[in-house]
C-alpha atoms as a PDB file:
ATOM      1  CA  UNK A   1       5.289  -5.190   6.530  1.00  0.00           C
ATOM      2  CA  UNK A   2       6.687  -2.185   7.652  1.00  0.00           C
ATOM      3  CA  UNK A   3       7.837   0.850   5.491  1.00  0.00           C
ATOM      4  CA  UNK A   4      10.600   3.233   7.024  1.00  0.00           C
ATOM      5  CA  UNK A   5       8.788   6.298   5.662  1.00  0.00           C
ATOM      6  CA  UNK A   6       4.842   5.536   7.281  1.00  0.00           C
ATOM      7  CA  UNK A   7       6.546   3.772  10.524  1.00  0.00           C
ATOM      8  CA  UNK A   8       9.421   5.890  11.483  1.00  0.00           C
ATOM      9  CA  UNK A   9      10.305   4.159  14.624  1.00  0.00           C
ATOM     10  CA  UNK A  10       8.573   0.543  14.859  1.00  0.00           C
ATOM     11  CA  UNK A  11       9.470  -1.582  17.678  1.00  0.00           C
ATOM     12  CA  UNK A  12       7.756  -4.666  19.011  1.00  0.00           C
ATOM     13  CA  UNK A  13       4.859  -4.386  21.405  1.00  0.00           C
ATOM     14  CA  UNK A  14       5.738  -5.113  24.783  1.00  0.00           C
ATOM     15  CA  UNK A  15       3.208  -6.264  27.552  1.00  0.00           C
ATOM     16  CA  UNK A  16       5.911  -4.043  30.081  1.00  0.00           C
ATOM     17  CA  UNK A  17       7.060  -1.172  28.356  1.00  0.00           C
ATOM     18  CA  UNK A  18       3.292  -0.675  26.491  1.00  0.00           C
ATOM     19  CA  UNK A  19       1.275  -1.769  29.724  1.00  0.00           C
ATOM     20  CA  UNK A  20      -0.444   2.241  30.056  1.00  0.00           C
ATOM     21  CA  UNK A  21       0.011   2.816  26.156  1.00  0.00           C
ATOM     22  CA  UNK A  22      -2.955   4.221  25.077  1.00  0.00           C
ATOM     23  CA  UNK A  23      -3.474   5.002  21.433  1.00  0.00           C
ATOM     24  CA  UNK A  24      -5.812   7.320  20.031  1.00  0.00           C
ATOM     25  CA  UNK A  25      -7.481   6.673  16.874  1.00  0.00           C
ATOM     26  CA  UNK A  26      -8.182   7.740  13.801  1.00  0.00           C
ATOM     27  CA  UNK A  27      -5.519   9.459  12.880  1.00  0.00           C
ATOM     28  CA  UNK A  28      -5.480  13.190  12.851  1.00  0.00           C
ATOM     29  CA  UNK A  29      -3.031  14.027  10.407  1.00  0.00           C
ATOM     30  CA  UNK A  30      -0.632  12.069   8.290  1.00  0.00           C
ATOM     31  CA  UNK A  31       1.595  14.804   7.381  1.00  0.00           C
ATOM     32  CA  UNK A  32       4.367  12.739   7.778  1.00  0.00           C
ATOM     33  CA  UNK A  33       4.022  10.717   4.629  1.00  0.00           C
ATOM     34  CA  UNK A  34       4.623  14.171   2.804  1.00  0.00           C
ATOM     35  CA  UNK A  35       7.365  12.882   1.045  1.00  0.00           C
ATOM     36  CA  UNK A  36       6.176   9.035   0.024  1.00  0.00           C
ATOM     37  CA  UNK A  37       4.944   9.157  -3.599  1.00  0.00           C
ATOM     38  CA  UNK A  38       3.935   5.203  -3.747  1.00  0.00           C
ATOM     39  CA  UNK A  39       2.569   2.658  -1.286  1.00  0.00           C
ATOM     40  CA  UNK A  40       2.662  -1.292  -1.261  1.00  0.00           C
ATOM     41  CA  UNK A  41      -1.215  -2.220  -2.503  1.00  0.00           C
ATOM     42  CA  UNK A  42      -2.559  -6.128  -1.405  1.00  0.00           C
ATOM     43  CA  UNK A  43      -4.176  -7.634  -4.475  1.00  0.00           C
ATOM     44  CA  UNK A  44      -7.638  -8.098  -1.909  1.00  0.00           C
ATOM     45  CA  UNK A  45      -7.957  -4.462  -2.261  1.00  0.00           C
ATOM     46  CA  UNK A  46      -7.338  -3.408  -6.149  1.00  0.00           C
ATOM     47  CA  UNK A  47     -10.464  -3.543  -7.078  1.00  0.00           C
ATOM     48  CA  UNK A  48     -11.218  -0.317  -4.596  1.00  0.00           C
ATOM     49  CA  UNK A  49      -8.186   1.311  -4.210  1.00  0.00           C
ATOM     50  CA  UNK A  50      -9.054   1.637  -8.069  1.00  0.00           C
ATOM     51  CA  UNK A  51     -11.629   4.195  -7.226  1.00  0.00           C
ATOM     52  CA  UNK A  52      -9.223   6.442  -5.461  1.00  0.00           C
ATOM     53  CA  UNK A  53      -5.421   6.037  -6.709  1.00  0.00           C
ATOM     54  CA  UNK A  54      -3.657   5.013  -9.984  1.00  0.00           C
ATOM     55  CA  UNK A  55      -2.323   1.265  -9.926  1.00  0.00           C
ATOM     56  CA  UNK A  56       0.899   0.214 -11.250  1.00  0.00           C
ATOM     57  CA  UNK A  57       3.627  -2.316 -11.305  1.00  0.00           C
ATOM     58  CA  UNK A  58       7.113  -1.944  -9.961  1.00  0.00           C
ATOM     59  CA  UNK A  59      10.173  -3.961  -9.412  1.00  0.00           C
ATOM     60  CA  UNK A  60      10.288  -5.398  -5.880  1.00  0.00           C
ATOM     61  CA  UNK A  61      13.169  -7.099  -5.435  1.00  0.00           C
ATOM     62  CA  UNK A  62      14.793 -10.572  -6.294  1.00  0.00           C
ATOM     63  CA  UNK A  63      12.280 -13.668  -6.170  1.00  0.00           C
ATOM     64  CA  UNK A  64      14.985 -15.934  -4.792  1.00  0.00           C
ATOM     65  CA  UNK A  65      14.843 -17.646  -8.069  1.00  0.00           C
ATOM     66  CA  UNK A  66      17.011 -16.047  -9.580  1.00  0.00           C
ATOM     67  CA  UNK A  67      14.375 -13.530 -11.393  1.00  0.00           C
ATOM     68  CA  UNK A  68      12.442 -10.270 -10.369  1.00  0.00           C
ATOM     69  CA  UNK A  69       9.512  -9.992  -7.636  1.00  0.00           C
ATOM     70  CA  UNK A  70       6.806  -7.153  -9.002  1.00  0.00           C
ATOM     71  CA  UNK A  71       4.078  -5.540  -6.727  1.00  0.00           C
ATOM     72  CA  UNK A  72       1.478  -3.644  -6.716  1.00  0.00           C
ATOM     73  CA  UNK A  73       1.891   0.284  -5.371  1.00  0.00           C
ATOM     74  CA  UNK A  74      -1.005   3.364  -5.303  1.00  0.00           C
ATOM     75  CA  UNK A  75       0.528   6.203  -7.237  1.00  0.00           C
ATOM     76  CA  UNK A  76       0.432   9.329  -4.649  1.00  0.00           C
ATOM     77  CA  UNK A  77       2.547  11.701  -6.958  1.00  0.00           C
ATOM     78  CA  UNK A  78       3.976  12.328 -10.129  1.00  0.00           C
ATOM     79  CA  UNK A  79       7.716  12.950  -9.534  1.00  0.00           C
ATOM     80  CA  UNK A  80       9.722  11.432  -6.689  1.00  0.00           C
ATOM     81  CA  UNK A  81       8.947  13.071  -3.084  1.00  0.00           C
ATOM     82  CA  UNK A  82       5.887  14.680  -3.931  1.00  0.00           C
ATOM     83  CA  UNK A  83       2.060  13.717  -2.497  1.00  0.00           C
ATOM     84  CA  UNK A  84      -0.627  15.290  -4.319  1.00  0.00           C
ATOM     85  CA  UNK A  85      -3.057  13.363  -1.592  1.00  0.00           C
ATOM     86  CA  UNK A  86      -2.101  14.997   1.475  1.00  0.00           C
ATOM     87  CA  UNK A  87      -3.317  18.557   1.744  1.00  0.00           C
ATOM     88  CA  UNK A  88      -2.909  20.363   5.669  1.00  0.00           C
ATOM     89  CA  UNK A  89      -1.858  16.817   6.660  1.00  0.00           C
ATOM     90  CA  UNK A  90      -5.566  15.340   6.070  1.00  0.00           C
ATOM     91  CA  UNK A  91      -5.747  12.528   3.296  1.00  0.00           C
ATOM     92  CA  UNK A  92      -7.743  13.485  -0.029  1.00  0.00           C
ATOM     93  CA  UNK A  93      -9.093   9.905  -0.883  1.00  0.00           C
ATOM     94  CA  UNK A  94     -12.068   8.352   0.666  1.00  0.00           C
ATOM     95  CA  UNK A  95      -9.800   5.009   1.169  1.00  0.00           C
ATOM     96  CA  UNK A  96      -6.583   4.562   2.844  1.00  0.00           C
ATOM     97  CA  UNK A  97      -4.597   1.855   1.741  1.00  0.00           C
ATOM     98  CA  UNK A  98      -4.293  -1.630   3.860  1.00  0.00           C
ATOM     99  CA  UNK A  99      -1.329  -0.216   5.351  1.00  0.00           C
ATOM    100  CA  UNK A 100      -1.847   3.042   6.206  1.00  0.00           C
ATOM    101  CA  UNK A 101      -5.369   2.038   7.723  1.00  0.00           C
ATOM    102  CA  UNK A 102      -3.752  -0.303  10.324  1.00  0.00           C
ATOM    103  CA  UNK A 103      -1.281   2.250  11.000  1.00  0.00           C
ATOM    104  CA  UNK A 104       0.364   3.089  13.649  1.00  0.00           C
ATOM    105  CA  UNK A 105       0.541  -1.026  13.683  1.00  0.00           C
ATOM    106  CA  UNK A 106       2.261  -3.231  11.542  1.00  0.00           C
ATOM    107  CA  UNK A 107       3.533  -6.660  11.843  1.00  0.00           C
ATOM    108  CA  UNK A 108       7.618  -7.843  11.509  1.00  0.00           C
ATOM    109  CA  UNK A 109       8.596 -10.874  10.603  1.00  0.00           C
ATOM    110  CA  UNK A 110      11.818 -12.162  12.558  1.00  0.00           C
ATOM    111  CA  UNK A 111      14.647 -14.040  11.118  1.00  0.00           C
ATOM    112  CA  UNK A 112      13.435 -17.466  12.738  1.00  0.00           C
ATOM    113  CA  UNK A 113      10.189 -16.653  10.382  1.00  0.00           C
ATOM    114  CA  UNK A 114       7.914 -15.733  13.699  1.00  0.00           C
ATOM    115  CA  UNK A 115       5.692 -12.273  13.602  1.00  0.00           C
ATOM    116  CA  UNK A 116       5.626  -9.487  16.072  1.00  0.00           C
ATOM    117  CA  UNK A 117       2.917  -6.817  16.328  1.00  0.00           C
ATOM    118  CA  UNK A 118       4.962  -3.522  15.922  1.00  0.00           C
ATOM    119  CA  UNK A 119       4.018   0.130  16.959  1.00  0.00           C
ATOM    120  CA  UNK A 120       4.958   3.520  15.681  1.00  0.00           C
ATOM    121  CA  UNK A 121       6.933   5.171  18.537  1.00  0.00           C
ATOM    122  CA  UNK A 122       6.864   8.075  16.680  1.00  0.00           C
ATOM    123  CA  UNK A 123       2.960   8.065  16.242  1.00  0.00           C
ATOM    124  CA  UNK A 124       1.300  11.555  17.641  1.00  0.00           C
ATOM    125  CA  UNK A 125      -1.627   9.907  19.256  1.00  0.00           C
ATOM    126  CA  UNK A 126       0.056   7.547  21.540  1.00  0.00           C
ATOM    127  CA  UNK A 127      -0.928   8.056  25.173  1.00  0.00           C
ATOM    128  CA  UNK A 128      -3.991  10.331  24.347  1.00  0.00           C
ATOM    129  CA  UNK A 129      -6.658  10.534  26.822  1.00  0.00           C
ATOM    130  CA  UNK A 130      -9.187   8.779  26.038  1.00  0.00           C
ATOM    131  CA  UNK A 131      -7.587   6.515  23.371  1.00  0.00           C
ATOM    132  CA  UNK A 132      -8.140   2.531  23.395  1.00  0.00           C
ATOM    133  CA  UNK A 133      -5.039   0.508  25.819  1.00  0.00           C
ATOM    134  CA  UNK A 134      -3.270  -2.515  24.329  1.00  0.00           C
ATOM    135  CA  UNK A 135      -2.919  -3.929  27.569  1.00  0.00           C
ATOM    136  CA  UNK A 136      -4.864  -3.953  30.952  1.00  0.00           C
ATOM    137  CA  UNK A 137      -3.422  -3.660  34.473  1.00  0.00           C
ATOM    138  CA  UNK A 138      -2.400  -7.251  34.952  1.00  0.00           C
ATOM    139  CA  UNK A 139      -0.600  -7.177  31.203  1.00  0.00           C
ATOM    140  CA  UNK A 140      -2.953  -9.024  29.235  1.00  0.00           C
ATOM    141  CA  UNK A 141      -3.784  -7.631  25.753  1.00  0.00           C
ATOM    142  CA  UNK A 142      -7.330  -5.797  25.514  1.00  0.00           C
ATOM    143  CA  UNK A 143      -9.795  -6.758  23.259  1.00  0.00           C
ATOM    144  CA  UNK A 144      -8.512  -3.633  20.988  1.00  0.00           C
ATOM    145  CA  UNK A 145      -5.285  -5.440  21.037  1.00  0.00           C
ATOM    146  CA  UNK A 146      -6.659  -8.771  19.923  1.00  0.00           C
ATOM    147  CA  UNK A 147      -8.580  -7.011  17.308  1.00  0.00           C
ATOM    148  CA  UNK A 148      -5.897  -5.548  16.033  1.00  0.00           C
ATOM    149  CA  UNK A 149      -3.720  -8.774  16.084  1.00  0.00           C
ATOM    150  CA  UNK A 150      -6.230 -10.342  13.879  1.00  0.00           C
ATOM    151  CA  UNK A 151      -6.449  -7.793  11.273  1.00  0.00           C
ATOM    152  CA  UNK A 152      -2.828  -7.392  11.075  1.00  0.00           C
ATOM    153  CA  UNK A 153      -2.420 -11.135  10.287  1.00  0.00           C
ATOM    154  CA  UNK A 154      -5.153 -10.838   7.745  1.00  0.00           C
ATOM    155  CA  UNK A 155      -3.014  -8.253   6.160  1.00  0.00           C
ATOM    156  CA  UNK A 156       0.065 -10.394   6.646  1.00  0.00           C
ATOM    157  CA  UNK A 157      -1.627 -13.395   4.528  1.00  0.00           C
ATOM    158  CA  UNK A 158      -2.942 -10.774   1.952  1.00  0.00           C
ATOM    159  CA  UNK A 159       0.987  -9.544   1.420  1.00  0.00           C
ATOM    160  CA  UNK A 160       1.931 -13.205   0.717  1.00  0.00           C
ATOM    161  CA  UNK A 161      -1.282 -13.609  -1.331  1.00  0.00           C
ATOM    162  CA  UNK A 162      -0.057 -10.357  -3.290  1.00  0.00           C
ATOM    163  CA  UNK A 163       3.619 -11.843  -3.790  1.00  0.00           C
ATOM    164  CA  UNK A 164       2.279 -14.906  -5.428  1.00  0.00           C
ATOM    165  CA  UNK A 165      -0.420 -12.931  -7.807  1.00  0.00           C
ATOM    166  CA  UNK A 166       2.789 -10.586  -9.125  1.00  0.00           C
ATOM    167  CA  UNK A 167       5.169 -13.681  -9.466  1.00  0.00           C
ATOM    168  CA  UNK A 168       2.047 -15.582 -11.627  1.00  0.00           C
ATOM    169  CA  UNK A 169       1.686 -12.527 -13.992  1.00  0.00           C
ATOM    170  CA  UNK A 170       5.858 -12.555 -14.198  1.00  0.00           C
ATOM    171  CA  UNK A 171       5.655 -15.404 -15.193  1.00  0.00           C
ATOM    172  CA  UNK A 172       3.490 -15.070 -18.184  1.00  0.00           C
ATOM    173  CA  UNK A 173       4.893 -12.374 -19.661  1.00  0.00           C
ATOM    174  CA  UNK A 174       2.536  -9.853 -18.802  1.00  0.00           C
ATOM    175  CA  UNK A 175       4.240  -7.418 -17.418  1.00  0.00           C
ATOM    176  CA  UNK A 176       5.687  -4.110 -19.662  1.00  0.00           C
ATOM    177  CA  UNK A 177       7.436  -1.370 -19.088  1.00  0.00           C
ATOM    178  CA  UNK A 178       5.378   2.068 -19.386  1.00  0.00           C
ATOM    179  CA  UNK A 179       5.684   5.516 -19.967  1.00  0.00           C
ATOM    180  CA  UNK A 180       3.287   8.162 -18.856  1.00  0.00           C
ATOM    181  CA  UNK A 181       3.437  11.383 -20.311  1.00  0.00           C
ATOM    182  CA  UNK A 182       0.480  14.059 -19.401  1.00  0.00           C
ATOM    183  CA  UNK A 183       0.273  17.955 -19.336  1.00  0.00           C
ATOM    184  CA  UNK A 184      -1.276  19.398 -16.345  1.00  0.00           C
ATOM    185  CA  UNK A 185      -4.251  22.393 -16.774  1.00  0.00           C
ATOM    186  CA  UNK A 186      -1.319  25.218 -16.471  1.00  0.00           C
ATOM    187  CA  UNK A 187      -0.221  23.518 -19.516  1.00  0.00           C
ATOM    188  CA  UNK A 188       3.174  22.061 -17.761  1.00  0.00           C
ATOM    189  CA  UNK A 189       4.689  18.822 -19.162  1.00  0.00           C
ATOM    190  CA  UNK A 190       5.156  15.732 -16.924  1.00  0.00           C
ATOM    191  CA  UNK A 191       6.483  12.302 -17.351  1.00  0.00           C
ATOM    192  CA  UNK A 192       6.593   9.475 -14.972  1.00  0.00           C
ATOM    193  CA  UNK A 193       8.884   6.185 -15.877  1.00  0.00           C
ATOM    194  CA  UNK A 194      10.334   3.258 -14.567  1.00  0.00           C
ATOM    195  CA  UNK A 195       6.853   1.249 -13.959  1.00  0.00           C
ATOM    196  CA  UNK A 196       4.989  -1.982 -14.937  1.00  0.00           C
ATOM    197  CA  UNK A 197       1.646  -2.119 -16.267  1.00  0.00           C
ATOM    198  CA  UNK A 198      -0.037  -5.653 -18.007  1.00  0.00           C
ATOM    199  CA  UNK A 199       0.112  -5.617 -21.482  1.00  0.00           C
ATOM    200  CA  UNK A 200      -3.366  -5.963 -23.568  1.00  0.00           C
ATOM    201  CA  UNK A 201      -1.885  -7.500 -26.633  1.00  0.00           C
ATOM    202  CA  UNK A 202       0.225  -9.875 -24.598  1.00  0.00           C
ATOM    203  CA  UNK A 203      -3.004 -10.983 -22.210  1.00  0.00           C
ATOM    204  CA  UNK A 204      -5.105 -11.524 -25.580  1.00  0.00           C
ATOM    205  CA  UNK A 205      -2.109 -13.555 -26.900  1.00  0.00           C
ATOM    206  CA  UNK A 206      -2.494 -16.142 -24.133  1.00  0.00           C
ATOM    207  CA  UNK A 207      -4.215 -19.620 -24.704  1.00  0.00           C
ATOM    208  CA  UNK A 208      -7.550 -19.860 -23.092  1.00  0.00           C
ATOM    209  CA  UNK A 209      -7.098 -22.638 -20.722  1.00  0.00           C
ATOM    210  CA  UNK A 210      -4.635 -19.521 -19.259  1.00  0.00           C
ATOM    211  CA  UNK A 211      -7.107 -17.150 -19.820  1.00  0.00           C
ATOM    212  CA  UNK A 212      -9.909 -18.847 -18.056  1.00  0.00           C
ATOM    213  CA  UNK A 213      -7.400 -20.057 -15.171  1.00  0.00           C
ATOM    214  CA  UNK A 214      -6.945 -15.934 -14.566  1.00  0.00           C
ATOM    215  CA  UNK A 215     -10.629 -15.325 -14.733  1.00  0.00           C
ATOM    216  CA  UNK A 216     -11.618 -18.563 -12.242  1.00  0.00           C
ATOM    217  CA  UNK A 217      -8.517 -17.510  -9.493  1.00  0.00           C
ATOM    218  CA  UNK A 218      -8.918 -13.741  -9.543  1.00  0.00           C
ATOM    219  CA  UNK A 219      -6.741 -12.313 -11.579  1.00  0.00           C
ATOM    220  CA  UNK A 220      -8.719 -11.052 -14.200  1.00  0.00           C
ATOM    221  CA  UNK A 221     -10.285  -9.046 -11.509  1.00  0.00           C
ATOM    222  CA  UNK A 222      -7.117  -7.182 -10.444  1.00  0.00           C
ATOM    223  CA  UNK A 223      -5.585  -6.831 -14.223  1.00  0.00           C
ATOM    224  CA  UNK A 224      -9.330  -4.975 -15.207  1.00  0.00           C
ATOM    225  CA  UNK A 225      -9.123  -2.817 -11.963  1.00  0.00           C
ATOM    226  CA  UNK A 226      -5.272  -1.721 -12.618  1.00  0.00           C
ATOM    227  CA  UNK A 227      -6.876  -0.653 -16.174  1.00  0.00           C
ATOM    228  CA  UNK A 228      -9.361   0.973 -14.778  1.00  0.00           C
ATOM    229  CA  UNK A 229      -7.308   3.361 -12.129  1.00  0.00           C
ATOM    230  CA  UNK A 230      -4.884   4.703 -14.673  1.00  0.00           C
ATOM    231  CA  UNK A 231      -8.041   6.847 -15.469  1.00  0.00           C
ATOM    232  CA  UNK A 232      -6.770   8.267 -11.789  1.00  0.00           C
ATOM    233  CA  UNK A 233      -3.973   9.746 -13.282  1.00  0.00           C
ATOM    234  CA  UNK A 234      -5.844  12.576 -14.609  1.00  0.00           C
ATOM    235  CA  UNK A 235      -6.780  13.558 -11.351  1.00  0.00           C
ATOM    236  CA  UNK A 236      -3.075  13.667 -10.275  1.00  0.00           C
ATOM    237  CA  UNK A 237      -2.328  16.145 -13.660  1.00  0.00           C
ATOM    238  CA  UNK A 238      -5.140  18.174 -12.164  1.00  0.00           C
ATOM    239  CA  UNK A 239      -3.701  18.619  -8.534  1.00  0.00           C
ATOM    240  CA  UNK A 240      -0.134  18.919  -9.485  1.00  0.00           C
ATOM    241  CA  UNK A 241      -1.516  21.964 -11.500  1.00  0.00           C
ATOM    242  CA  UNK A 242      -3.326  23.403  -8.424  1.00  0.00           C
ATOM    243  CA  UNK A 243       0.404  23.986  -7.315  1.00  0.00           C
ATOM    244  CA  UNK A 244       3.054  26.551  -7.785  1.00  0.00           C
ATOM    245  CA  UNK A 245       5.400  25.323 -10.669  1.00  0.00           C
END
């Protein structure tokens, strides 16, 4: 998956053009995602993310069905534009999302359905001394490479994985629109809109042949941890008011 804001200019790995690319690792600073105030979360890794970030539902798209797709995001800010994580371009929260921890790689999927490992051009440590090659002097991927291949289609699966978890809680109504409304320590007003959350009343409504299907499959895992991380949001009240209004 890759996201315009965190890969600004991805482009296919090439055993020619990438033969003496060197990439340095980890990343120094990621003041580049000043501006992205959400992030695409895998179901796989809810249940820690919820430790670090609030957890919400948004709309992503059409199904192909004729309905909505829903995913998963980490909350970064509380109005559009704005990161309360990223302070002097280092990252606030012990965990990095999936996505921004295999970054500056991330994998495209062509129109014939195929994949292709993609790079961030635009990625600072590229070329730094020292840093781990993709490919060796005859063109054959390294062992980072490989590694990296392997994780990234990991992460691939877990994105479909994610897709089908959404489009199963779609489906049974869970899903309802939310309001958050929160005052920061300054005593400023804020309001965030237009997400998803799953409804308590309408989960307790279900039959419990559904109810244990959720709990054997996973589900009930990712609903509690979603709970859980609103409790996050607090957190973001408290930065924004470390901020000049």
């Amino acid at each position: 998956m890759i996201i315009p804001a965190l890969h600004r200019q991805a482009r296919p790995v090439n055993s020619n053009a990438d033969r003496q690319t060197a990439v340095g690792l980890p990343v120094a600073s990621w003041s580049h995602m000043a501006g992205v105030n959400a992030l695409f979360l895998t179901a796989a890794e809810c249940m820690q993310a919820a430790c670090d970030y609030p957890i919400v539902f948004v709309k992503a798209g059409d199904d192909g069905q004729g309905g909505v797709d829903y995913a998963p995001i980490a909350v970064f800010g509380l109005s559009p534009g704005e990161n309360l994580y990223l302070q002097d371009g280092a990252w606030r929260a012990h965990q990095l999302p999936a996505l921004m921890a295999s970054y500056p790689f991330a994998i495209a999927r062509g129109e014939q359905g195929q994949f292709a490992v993609c790079i961030d051009t635009a990625y600072e440590g590229l070329a730094a001394q020292g840093g781990e090659r993709l490919f060796d002097d005859a063109g054959q991927p390294t062992e980072f490479a490989r590694r990296v291949t392997s994780e990234l289609e990991k992460l691939e699966a877990q994105i479909q994985g994610t897709r089908a978890v959404s489009r199963r809680l779609a489906e049974l109504g869970l899903l309802a629109e939310k309001r958050f409304d929160g005052t920061t320590p300054d005593g400023r007003k804020v309001s965030v809109d237009g997400f998803f959350m799953v409804d308590e009343d309408k989960l307790k409504a279900l039959p419990d042949a559904t109810l244990l299907e959720l709990q054997r499959n996973g589900l009930m895992n990712l609903i509690q941890a979603h709970w859980v991380s609103l409790g996050q949001m607090r957190k973001l009240l408290m930065w924004r008011g470390e901020r000049p209004a």
